[in-house]
N, C-alpha and C. Protein backbone atom coordinates (compact mmCIF):
# COMPACT_ATOMS: atom_id res chain seq x y z
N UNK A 1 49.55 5.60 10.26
CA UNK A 1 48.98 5.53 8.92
C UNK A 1 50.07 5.20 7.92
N UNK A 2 49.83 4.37 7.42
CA UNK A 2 50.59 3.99 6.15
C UNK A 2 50.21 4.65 4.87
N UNK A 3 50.86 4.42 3.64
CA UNK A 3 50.52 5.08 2.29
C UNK A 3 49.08 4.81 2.10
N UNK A 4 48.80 2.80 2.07
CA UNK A 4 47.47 3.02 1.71
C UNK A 4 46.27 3.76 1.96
N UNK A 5 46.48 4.07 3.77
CA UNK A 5 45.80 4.64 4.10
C UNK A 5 45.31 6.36 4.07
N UNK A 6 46.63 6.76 3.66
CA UNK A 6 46.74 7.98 3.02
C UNK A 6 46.26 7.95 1.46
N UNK A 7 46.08 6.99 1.00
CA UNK A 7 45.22 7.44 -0.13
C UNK A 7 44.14 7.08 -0.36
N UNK A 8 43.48 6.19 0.64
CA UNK A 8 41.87 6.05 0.85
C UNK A 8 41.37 7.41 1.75
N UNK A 9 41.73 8.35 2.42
CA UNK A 9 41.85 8.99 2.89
C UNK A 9 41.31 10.34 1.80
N UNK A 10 42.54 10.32 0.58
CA UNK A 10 43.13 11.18 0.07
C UNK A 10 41.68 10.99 -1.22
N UNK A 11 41.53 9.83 -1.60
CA UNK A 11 40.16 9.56 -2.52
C UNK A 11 38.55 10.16 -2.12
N UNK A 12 38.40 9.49 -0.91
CA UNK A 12 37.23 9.84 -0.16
C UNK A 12 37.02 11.46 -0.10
N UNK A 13 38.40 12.40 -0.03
CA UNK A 13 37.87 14.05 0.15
C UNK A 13 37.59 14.23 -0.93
N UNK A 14 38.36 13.79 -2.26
CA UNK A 14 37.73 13.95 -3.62
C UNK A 14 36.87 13.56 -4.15
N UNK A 15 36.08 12.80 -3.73
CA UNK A 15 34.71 11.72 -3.87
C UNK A 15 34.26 11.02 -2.79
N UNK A 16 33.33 11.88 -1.99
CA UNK A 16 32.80 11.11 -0.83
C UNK A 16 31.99 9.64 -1.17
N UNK A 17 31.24 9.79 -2.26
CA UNK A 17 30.39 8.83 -2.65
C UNK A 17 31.36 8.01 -3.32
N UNK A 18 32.16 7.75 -3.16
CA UNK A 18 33.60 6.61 -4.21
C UNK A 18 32.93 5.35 -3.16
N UNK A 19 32.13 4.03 -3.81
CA UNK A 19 32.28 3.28 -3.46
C UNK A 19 33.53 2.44 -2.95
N UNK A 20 33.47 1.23 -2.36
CA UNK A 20 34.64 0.29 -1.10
C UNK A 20 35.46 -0.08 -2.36
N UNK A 21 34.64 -0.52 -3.28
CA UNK A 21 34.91 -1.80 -4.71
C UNK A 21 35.78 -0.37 -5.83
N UNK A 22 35.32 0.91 -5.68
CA UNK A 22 36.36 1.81 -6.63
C UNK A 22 37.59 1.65 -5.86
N UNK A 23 37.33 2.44 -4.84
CA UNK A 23 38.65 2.18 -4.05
C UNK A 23 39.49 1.42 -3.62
N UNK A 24 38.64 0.45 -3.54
CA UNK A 24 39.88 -1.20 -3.21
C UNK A 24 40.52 -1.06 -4.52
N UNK A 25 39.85 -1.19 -6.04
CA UNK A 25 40.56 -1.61 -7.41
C UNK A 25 41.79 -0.27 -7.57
N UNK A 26 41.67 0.30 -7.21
CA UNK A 26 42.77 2.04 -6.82
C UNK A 26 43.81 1.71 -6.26
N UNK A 27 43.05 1.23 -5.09
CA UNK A 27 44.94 0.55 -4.17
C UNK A 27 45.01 -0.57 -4.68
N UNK A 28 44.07 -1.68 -5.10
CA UNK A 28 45.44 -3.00 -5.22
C UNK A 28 44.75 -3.64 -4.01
N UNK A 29 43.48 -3.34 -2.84
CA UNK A 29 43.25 -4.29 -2.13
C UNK A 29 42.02 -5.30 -2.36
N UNK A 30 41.34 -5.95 -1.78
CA UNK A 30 40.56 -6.47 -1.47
C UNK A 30 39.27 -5.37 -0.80
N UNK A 31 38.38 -5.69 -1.18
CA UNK A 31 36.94 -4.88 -0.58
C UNK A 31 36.63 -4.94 0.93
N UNK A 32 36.72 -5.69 1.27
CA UNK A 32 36.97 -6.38 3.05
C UNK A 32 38.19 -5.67 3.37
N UNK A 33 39.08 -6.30 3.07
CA UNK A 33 40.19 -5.08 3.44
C UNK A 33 40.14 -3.73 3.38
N UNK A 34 39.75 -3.04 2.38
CA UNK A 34 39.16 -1.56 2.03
C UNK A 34 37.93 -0.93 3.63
N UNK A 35 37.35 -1.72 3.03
CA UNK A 35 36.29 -1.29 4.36
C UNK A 35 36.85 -1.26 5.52
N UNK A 36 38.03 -2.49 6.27
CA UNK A 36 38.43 -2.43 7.51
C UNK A 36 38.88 -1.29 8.02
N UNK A 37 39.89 -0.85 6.50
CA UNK A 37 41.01 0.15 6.78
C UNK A 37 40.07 1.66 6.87
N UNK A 38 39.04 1.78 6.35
CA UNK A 38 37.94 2.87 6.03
C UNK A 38 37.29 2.63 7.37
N UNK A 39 36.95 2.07 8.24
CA UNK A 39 36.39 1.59 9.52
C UNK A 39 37.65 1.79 10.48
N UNK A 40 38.76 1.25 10.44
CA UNK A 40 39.60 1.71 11.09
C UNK A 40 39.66 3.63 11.16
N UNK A 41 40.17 4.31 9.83
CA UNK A 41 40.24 5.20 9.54
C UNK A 41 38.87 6.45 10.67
N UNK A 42 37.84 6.07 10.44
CA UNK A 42 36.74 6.68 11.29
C UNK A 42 37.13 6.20 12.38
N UNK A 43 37.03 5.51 13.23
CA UNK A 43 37.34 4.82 14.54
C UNK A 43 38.51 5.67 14.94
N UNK A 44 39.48 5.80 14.43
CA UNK A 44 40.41 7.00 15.22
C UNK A 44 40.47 8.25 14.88
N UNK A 45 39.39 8.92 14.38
CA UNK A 45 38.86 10.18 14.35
C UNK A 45 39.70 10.58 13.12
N UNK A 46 40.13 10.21 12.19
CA UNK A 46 41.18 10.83 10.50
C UNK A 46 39.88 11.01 9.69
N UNK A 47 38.83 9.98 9.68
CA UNK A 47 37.74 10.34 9.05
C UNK A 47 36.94 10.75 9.84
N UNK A 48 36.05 12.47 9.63
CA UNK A 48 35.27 12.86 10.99
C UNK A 48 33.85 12.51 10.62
N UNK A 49 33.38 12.70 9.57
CA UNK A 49 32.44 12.21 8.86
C UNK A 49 32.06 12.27 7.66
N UNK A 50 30.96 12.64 6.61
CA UNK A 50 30.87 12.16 5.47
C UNK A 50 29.62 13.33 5.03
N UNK A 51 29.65 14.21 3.90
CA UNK A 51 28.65 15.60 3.74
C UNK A 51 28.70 15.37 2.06
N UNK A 52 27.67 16.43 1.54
CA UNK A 52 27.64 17.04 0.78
C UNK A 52 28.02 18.81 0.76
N UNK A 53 28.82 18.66 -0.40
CA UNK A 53 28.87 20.24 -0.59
C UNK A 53 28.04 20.84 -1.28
N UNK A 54 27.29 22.00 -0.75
CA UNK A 54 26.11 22.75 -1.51
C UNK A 54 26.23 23.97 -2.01
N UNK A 55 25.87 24.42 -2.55
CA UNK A 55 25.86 25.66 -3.00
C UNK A 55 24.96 27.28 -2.46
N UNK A 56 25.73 27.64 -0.86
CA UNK A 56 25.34 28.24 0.06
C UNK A 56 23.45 29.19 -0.80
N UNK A 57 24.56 29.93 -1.56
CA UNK A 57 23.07 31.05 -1.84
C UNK A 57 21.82 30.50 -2.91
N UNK A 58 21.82 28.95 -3.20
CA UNK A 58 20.71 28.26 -3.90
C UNK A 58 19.98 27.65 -2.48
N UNK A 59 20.82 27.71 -1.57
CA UNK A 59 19.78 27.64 -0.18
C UNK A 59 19.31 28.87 0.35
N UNK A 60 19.62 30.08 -0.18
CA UNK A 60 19.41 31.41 0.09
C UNK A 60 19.93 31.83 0.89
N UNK A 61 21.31 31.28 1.08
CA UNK A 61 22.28 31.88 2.14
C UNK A 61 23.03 32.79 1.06
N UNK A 62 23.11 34.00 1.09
CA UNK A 62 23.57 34.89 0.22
C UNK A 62 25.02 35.94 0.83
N UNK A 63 24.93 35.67 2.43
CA UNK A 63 25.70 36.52 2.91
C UNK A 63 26.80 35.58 3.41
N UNK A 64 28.03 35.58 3.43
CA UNK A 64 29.25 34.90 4.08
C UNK A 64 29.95 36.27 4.17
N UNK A 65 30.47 36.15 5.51
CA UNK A 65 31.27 36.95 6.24
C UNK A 65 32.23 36.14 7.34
N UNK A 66 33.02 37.19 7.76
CA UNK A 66 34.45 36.76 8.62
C UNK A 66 33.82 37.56 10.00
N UNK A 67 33.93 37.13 11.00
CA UNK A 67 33.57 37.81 12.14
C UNK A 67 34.54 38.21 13.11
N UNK A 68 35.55 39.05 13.46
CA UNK A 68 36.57 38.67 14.54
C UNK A 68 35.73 39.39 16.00
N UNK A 69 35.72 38.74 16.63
CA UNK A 69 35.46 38.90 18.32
C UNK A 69 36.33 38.74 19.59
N UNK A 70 36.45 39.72 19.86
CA UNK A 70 37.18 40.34 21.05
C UNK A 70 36.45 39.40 22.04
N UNK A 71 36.93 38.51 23.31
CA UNK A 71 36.83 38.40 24.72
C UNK A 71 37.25 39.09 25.81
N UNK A 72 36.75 39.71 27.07
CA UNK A 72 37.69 40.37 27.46
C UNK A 72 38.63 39.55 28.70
N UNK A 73 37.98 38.51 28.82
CA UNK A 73 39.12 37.91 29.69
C UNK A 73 38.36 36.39 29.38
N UNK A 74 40.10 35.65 29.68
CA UNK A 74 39.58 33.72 28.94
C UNK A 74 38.45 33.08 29.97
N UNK A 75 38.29 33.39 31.14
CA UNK A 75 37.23 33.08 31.65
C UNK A 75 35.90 32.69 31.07
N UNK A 76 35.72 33.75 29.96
CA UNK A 76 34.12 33.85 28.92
C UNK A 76 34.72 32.82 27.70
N UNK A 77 35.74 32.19 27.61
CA UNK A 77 36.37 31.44 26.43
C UNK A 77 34.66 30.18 26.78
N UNK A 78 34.72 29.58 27.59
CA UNK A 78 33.95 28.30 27.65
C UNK A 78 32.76 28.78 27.67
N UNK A 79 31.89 29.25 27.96
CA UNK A 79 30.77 29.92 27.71
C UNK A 79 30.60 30.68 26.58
N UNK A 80 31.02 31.21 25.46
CA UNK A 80 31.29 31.83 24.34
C UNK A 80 31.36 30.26 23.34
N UNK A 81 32.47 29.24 23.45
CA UNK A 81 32.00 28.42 22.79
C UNK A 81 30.41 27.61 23.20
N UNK A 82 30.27 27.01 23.66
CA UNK A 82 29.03 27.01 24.21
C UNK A 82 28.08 27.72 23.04
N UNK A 83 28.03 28.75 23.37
CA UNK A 83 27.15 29.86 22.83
C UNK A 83 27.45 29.47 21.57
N UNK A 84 28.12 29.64 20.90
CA UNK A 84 28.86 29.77 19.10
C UNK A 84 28.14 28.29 18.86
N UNK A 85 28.70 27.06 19.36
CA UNK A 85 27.82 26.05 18.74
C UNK A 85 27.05 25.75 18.90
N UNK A 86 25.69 26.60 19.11
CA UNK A 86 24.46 26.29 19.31
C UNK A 86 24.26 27.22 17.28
N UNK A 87 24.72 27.88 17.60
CA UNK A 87 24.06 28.87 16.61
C UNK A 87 24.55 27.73 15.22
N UNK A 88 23.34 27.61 14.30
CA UNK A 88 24.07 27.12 12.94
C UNK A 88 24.17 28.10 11.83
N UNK A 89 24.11 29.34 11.71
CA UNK A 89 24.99 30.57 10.96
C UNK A 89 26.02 30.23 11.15
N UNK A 90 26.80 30.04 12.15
CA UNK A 90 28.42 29.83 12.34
C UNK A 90 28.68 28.58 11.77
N UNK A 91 29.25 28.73 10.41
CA UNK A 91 30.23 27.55 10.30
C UNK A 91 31.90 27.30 10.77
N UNK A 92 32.63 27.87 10.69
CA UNK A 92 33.57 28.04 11.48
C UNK A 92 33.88 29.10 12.57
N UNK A 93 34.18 28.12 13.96
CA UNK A 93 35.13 29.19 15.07
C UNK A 93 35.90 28.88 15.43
N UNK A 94 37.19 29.62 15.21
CA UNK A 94 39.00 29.50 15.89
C UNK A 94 38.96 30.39 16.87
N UNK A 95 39.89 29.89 17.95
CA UNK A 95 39.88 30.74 18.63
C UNK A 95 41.22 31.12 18.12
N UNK A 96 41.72 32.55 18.11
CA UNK A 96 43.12 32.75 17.18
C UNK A 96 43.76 33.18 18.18
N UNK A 97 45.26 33.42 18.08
CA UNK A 97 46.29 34.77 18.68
C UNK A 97 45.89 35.97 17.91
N UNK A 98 46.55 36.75 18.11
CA UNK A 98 46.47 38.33 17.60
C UNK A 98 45.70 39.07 18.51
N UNK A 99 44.54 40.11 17.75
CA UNK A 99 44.11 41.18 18.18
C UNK A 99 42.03 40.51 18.27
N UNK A 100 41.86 39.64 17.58
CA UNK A 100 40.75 38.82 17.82
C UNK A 100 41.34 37.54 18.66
N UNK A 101 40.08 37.06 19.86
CA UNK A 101 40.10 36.42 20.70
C UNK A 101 39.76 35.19 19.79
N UNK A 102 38.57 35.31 18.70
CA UNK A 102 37.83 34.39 17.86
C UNK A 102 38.19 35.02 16.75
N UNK A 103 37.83 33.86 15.28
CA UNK A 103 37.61 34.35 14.37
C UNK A 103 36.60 33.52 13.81
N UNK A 104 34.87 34.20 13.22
CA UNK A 104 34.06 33.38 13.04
C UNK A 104 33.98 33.33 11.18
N UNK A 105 33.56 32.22 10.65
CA UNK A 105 33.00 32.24 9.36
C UNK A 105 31.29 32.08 9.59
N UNK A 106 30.51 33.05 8.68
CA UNK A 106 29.39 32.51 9.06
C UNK A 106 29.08 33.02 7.64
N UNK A 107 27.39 32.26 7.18
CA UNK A 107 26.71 32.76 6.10
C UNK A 107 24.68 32.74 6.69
N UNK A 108 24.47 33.93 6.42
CA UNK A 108 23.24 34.26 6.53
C UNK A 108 22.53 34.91 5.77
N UNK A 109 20.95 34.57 5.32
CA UNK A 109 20.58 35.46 4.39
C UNK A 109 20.30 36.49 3.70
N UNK A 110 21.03 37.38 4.76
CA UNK A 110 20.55 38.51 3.79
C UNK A 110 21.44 39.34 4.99
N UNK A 111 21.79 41.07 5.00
CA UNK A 111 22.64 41.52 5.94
C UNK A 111 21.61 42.03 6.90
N UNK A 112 20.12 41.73 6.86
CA UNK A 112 19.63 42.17 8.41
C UNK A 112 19.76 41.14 9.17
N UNK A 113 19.47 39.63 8.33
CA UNK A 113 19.88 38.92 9.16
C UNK A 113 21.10 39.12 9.85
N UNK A 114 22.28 39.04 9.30
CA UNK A 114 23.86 39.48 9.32
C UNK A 114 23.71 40.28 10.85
N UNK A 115 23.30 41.21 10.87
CA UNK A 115 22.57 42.58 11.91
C UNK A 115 22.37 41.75 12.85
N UNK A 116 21.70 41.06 12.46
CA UNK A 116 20.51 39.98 13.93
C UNK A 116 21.48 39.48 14.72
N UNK A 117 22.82 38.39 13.83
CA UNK A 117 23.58 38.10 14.58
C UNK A 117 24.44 38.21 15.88
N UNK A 118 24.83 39.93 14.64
CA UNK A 118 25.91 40.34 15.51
C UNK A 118 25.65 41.42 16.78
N UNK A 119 23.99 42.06 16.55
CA UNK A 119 23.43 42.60 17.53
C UNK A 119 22.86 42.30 18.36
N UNK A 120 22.19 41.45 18.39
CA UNK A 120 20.93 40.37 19.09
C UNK A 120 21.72 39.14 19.65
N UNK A 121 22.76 38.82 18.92
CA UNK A 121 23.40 37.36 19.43
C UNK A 121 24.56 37.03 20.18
N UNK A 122 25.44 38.05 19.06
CA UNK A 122 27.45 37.78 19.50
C UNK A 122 27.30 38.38 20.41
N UNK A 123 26.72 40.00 20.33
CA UNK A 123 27.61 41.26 20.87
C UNK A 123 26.69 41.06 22.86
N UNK A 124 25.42 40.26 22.71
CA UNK A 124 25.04 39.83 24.25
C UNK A 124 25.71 38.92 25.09
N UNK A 125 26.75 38.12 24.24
CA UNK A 125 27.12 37.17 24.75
C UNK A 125 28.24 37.59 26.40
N UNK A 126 27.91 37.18 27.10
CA UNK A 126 28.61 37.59 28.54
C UNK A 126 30.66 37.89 28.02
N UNK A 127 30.93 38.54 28.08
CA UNK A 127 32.74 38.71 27.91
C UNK A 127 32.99 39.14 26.67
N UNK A 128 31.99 39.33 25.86
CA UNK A 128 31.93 39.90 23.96
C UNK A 128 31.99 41.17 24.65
N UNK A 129 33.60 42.02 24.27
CA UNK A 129 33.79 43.80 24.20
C UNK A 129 33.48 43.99 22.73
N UNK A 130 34.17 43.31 22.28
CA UNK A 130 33.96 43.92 20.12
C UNK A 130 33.67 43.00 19.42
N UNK A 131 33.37 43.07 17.90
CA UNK A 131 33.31 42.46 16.92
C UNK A 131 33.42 43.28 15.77
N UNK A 132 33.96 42.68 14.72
CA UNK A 132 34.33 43.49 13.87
C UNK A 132 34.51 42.44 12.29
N UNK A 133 33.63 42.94 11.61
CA UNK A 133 33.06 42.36 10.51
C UNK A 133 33.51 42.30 9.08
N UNK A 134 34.00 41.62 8.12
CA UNK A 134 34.04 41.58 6.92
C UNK A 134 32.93 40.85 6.08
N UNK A 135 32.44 41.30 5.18
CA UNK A 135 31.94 40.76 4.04
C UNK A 135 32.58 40.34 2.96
N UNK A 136 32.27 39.07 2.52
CA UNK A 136 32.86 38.67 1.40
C UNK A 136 31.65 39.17 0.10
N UNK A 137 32.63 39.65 -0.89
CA UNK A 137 32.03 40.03 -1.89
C UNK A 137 32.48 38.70 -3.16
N UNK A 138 33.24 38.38 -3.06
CA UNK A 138 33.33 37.10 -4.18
C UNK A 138 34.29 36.07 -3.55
N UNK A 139 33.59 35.19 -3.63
CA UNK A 139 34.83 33.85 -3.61
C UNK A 139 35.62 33.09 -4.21
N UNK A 140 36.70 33.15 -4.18
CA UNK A 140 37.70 32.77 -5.82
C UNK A 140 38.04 31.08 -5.10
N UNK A 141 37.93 31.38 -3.80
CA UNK A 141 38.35 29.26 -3.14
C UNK A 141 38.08 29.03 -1.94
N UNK A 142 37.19 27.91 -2.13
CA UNK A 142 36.62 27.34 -0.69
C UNK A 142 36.68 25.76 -0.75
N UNK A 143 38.08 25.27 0.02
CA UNK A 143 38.22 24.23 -0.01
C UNK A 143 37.84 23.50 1.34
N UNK A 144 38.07 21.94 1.00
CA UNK A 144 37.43 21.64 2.28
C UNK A 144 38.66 20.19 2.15
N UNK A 145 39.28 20.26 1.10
CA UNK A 145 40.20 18.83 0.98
C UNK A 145 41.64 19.00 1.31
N UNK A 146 42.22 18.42 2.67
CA UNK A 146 43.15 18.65 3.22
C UNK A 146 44.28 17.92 2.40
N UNK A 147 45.57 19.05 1.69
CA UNK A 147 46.32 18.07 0.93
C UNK A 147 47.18 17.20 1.49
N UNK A 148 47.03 15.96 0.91
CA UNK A 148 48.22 14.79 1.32
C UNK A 148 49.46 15.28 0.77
N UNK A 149 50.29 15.16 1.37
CA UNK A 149 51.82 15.29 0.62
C UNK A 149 51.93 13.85 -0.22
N UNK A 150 52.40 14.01 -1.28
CA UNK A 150 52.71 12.86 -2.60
C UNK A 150 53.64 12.24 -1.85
N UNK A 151 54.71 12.33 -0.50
CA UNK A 151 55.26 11.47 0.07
C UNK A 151 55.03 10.38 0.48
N UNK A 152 53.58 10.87 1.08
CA UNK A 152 52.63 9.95 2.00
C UNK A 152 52.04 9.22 0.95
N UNK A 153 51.57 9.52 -0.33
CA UNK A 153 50.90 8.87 -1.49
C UNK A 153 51.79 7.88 -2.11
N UNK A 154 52.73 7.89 -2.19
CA UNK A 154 54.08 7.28 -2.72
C UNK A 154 54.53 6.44 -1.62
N UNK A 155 54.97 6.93 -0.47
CA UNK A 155 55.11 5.65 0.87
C UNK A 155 56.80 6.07 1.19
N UNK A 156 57.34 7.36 0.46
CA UNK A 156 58.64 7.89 1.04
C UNK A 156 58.83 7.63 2.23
């Protein structure tokens, strides 16, 4: 990746909807060119795809929580994911180091749902010993735009 491409890159997280023709006049290219490099860009997986951000609890998702889950041996690792991306409550799963095997982000409506999850869903899952729950009570930052270093923007 070159600079330009680090800042078509770097535009698109700040404005998904930024037309080819804003962005070409930004860098200095051509619209054909813009698109190639934006087609290139997806084609080797830098761009994964293209969303709107919503506003979880105007969909009546009211609950976001942190989930950490214990495995008791990596054997249940591939079957546990499996399991996790079926469910769409889970928006994020890492599998981490430390004292959690996983760490989940999820948002659901309300905390029986919350309940449903983690009783009815995680805690059956074959190799699930624990889970252990936080609630978020306010969110001060939820980003989703990975920063470019101004090196890469500049062409250092």
């Amino acid at each position: 990746m070159d600079t330009t491409d680090y800042r078509i890159v770097d535009m698109l997280q700040k404005d998904g909807r930024a037309t080819q023709l804003e962005i070409a006049r930004a860098i200095n290219l051509s619209q054909p060119a813009t698109a190639e490099r934006i087609r290139k860009l997806e084609s080797n997986g830098v761009i994964t795809g293209y969303t709107a951000q919503v506003d979880a609890t105007k969909l009546g998702k009211d609950i976001t929580a942190f989930i950490g889950v214990t495995i008791e041996h990596p054997k249940y690792f591939e079957n546990f994911s499996k399991k996790v991306l079926e469910l769409p409550e889970i928006l994020e799963a890492h599998r981490v180091a430390g004292q959690d095997s996983y760490l989940l982000k999820v948002k659901t409506s309300n905390t029986k749902s919350l309940d449903q999850l983690l009783v009815e869903t995680l805690r059956t899952i074959e190799g699930v010993t624990r889970t252990h729950t936080t609630i978020v009570l306010t969110s001060i930052k939820e980003e989703t735009h990975v920063h470019v270093s101004p090196e890469h923007l500049r062409g250092d």
